[in-house]
N, C-alpha and C. Protein backbone atom coordinates (compact mmCIF):
# COMPACT_ATOMS: atom_id res chain seq x y z
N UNK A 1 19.80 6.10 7.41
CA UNK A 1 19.28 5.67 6.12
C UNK A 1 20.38 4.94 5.35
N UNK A 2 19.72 3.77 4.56
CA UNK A 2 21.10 2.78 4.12
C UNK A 2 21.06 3.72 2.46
N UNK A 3 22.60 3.61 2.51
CA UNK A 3 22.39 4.14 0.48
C UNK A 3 22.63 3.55 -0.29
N UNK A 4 21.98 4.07 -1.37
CA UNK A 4 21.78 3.45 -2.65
C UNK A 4 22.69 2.02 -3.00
N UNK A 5 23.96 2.74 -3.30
CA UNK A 5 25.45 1.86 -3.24
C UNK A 5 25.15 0.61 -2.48
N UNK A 6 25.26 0.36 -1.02
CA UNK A 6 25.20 -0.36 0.02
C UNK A 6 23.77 -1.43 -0.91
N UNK A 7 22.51 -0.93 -0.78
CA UNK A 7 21.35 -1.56 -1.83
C UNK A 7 21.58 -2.63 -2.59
N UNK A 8 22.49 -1.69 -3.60
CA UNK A 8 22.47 -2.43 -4.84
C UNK A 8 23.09 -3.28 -5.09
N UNK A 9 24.71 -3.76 -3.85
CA UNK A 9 25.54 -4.21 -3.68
C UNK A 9 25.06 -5.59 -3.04
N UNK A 10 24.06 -5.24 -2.07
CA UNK A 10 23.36 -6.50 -1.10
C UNK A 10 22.09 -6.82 -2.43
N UNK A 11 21.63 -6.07 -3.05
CA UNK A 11 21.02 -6.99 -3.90
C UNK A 11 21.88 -8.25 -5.43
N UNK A 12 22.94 -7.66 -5.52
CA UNK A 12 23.61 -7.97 -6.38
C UNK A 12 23.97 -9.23 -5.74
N UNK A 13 24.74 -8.94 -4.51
CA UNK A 13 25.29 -10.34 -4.11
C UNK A 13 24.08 -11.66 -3.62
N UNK A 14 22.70 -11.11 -3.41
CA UNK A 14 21.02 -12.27 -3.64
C UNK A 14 20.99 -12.72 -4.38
N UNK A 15 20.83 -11.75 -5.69
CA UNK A 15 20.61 -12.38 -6.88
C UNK A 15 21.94 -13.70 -7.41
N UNK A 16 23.25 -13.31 -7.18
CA UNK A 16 24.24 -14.52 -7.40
C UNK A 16 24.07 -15.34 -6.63
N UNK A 17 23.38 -15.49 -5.42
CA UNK A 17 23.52 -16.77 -4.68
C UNK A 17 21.97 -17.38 -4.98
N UNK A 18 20.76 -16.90 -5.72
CA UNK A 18 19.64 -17.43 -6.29
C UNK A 18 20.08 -18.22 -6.84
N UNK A 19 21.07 -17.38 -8.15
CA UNK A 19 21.25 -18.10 -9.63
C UNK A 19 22.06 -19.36 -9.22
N UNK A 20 23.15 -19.40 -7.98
CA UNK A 20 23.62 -20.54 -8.00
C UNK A 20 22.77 -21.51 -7.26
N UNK A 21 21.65 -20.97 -7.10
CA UNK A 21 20.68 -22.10 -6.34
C UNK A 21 20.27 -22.79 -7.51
N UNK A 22 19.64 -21.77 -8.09
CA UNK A 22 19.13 -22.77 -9.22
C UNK A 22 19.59 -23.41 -9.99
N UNK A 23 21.13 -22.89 -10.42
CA UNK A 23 21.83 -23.91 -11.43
C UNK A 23 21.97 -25.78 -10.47
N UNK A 24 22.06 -25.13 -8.96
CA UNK A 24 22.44 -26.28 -8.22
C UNK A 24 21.25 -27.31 -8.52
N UNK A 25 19.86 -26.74 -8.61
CA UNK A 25 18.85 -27.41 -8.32
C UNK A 25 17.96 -27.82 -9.41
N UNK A 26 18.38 -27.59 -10.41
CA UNK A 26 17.51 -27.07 -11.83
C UNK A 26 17.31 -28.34 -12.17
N UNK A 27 17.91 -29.35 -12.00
CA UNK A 27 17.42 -30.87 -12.54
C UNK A 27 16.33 -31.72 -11.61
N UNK A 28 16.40 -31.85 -10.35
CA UNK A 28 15.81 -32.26 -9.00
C UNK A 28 14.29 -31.83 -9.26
N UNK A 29 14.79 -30.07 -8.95
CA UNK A 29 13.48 -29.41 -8.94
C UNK A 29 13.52 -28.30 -9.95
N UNK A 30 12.62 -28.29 -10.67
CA UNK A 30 12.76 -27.31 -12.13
C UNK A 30 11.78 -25.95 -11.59
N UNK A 31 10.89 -26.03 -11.36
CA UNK A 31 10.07 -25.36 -10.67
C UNK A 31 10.40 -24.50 -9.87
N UNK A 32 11.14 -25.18 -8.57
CA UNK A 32 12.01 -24.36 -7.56
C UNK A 32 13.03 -23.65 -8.07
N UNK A 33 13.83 -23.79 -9.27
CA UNK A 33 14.78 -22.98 -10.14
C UNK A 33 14.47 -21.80 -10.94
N UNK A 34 13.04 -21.82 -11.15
CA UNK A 34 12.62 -21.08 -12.10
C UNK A 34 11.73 -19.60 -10.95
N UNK A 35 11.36 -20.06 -9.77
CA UNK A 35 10.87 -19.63 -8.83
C UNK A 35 12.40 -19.07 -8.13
N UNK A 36 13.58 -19.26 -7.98
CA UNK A 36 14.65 -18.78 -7.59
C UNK A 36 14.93 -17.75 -8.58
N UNK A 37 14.79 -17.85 -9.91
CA UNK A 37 15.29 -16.70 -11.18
C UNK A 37 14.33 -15.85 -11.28
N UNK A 38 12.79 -16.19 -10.47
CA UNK A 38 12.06 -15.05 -10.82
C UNK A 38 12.23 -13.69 -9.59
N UNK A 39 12.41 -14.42 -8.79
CA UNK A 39 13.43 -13.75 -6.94
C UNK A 39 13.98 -13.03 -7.71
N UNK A 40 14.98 -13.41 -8.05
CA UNK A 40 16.16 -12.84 -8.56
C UNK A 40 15.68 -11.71 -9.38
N UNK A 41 15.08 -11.66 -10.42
CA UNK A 41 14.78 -10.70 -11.28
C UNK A 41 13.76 -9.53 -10.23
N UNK A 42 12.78 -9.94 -9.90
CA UNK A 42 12.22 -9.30 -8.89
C UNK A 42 13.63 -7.75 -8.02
N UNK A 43 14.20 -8.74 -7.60
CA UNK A 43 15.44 -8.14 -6.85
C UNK A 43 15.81 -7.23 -7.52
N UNK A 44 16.13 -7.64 -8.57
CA UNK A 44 16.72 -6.29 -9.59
C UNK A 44 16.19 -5.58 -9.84
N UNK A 45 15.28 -5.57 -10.46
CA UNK A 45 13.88 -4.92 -10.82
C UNK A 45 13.80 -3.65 -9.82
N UNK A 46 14.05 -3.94 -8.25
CA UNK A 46 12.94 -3.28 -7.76
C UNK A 46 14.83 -2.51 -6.88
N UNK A 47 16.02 -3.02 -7.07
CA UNK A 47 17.00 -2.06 -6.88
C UNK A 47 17.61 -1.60 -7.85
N UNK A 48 16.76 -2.17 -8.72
CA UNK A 48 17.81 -1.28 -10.42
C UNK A 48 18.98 -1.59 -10.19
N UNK A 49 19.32 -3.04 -10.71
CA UNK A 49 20.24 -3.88 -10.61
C UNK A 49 20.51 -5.05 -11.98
N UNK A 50 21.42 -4.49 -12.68
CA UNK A 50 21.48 -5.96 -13.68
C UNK A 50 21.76 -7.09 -13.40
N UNK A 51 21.19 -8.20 -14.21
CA UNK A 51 21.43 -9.54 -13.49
C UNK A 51 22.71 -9.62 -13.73
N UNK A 52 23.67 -10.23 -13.46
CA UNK A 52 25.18 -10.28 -13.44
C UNK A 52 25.56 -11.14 -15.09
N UNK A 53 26.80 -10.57 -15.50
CA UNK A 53 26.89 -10.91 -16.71
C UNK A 53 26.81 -12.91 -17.22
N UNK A 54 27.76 -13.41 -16.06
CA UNK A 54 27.56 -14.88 -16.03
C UNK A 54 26.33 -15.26 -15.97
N UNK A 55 25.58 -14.58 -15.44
CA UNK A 55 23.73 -15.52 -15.46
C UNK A 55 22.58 -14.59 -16.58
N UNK A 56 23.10 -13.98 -16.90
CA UNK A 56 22.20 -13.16 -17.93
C UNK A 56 21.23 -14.25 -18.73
N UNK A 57 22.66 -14.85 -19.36
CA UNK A 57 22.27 -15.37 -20.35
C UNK A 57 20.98 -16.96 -20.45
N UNK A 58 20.76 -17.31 -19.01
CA UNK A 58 20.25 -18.13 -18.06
C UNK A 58 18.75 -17.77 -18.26
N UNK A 59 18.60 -16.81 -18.35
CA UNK A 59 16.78 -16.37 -18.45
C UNK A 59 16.86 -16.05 -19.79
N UNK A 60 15.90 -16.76 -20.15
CA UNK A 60 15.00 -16.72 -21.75
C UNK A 60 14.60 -15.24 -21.48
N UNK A 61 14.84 -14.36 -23.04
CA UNK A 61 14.18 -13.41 -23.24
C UNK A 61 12.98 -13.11 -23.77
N UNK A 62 12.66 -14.74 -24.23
CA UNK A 62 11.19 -14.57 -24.75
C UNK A 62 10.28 -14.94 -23.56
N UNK A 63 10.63 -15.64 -23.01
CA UNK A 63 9.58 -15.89 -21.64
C UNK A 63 9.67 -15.72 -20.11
N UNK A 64 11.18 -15.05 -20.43
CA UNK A 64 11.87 -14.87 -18.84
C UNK A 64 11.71 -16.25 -17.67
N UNK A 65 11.75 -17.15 -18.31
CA UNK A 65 11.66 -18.38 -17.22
C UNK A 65 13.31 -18.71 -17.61
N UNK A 66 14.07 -19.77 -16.12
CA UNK A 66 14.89 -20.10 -16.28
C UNK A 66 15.83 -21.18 -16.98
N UNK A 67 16.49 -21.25 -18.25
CA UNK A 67 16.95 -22.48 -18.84
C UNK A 67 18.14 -22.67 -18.81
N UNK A 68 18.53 -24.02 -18.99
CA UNK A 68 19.93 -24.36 -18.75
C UNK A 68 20.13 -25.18 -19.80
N UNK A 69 21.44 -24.84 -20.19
CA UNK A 69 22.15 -26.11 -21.54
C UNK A 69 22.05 -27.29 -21.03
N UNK A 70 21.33 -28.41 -21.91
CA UNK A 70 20.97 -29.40 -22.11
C UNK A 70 19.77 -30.18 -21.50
N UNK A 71 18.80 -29.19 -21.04
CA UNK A 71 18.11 -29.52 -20.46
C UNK A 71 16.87 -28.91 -21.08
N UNK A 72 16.57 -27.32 -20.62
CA UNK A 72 15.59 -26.18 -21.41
C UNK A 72 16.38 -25.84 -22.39
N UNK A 73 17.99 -25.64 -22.91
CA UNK A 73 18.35 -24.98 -23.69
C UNK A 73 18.95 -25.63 -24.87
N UNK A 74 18.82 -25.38 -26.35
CA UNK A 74 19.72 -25.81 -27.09
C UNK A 74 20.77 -25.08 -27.57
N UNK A 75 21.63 -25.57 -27.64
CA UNK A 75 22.70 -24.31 -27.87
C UNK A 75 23.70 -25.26 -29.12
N UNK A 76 23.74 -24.43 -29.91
CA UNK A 76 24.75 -25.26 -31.41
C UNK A 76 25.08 -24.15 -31.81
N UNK A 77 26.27 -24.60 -32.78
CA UNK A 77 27.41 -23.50 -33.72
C UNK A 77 27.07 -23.94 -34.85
N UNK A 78 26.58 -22.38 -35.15
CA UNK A 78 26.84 -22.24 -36.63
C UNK A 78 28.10 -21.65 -37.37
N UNK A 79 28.42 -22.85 -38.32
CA UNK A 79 29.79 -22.22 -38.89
C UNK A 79 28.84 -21.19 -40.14
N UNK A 80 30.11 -21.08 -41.41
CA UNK A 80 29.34 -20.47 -42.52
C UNK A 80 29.82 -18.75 -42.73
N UNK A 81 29.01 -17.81 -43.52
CA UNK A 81 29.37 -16.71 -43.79
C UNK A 81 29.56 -15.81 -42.24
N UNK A 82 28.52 -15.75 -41.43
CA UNK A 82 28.99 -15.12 -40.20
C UNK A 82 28.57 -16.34 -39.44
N UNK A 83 29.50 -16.86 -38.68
CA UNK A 83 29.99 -18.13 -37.18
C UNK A 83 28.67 -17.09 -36.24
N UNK A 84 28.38 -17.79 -35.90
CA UNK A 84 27.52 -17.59 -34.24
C UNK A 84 27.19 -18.86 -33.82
N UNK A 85 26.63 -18.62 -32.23
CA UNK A 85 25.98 -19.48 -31.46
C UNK A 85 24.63 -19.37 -31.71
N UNK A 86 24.08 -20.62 -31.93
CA UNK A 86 22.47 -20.21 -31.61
C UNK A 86 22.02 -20.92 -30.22
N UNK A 87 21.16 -20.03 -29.32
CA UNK A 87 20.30 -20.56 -28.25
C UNK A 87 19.08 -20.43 -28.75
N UNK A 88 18.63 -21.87 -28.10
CA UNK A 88 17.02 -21.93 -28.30
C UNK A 88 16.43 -22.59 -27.53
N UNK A 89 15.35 -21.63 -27.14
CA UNK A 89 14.42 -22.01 -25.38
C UNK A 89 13.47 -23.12 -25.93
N UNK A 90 13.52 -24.27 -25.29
CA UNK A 90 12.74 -25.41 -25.77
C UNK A 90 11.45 -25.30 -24.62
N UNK A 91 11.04 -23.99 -24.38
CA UNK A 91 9.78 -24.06 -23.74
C UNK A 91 9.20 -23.14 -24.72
N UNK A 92 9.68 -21.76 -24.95
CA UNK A 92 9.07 -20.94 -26.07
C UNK A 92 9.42 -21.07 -27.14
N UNK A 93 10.14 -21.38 -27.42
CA UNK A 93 10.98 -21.68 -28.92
C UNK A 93 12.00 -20.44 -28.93
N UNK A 94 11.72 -19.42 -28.10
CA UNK A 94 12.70 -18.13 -28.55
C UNK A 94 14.15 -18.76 -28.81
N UNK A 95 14.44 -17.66 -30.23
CA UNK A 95 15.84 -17.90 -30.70
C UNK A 95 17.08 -16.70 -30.41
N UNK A 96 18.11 -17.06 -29.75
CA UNK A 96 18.98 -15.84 -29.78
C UNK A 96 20.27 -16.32 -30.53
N UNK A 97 21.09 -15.32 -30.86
CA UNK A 97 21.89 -15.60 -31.89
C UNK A 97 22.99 -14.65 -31.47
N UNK A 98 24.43 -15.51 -31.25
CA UNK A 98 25.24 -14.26 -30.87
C UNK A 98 26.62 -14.89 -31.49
N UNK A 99 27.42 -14.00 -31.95
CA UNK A 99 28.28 -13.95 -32.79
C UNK A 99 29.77 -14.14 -32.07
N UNK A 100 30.11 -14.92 -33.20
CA UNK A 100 31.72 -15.62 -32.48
C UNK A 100 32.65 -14.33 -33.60
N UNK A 101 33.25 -13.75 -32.68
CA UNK A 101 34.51 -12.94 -33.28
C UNK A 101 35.93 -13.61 -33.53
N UNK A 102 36.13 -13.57 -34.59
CA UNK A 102 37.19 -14.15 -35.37
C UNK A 102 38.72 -13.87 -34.96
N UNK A 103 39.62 -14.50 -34.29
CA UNK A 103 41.10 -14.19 -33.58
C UNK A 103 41.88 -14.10 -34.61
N UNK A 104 42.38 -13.50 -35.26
CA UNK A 104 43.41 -13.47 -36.38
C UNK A 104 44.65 -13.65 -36.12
């Protein structure tokens, strides 16, 4: 019997070679990219596996389809009272907002 560990390890290393499919392919074929990130999530899903921190941010949380800066994604800085990034999925509109910490 294979364990758990061994699993989650061979699913972990699928899911990174999806995501670099799709970043590879995401302009060509958008479809086939978005069909590679849903693999991917699938994968996790079903070994209880997080998507890896570098591609997290790659799937919309409002629609779980796959976007990329400058293409599905907008991504701008807000300066002002609190600095963040804003992303915004130009298929759902979902907005995420994450905060730039200040280096003193």
């Amino acid at each position: 019997m294979v364990r758990k560990a061994t699993i989650r390890r061979i699913a972990r290393e699928r899911m990174e070679i999806l995501f670099e499919k799709a970043i590879k392919i995401h302009e060509k074929e958008p479809e086939l990219a978005m069909r590679y990130v849903q693999i991917a999530r699938r994968i996790g899903m079903k070994a209880r596996v997080r998507i890896p921190r570098k591609y997290r941010r790659l799937v919309c949380r409002g629609c779980k389809q796959f976007v990329y800066p400058g293409c599905t994604l907008r991504v701008r800085v807000k300066p002002g009272g609190q600095p963040h990034i804003t992303y915004t999925c130009l298929r759902c509109g979902h907005i995420t907002r994450i905060p730039i910490k200040k280096t003193d």
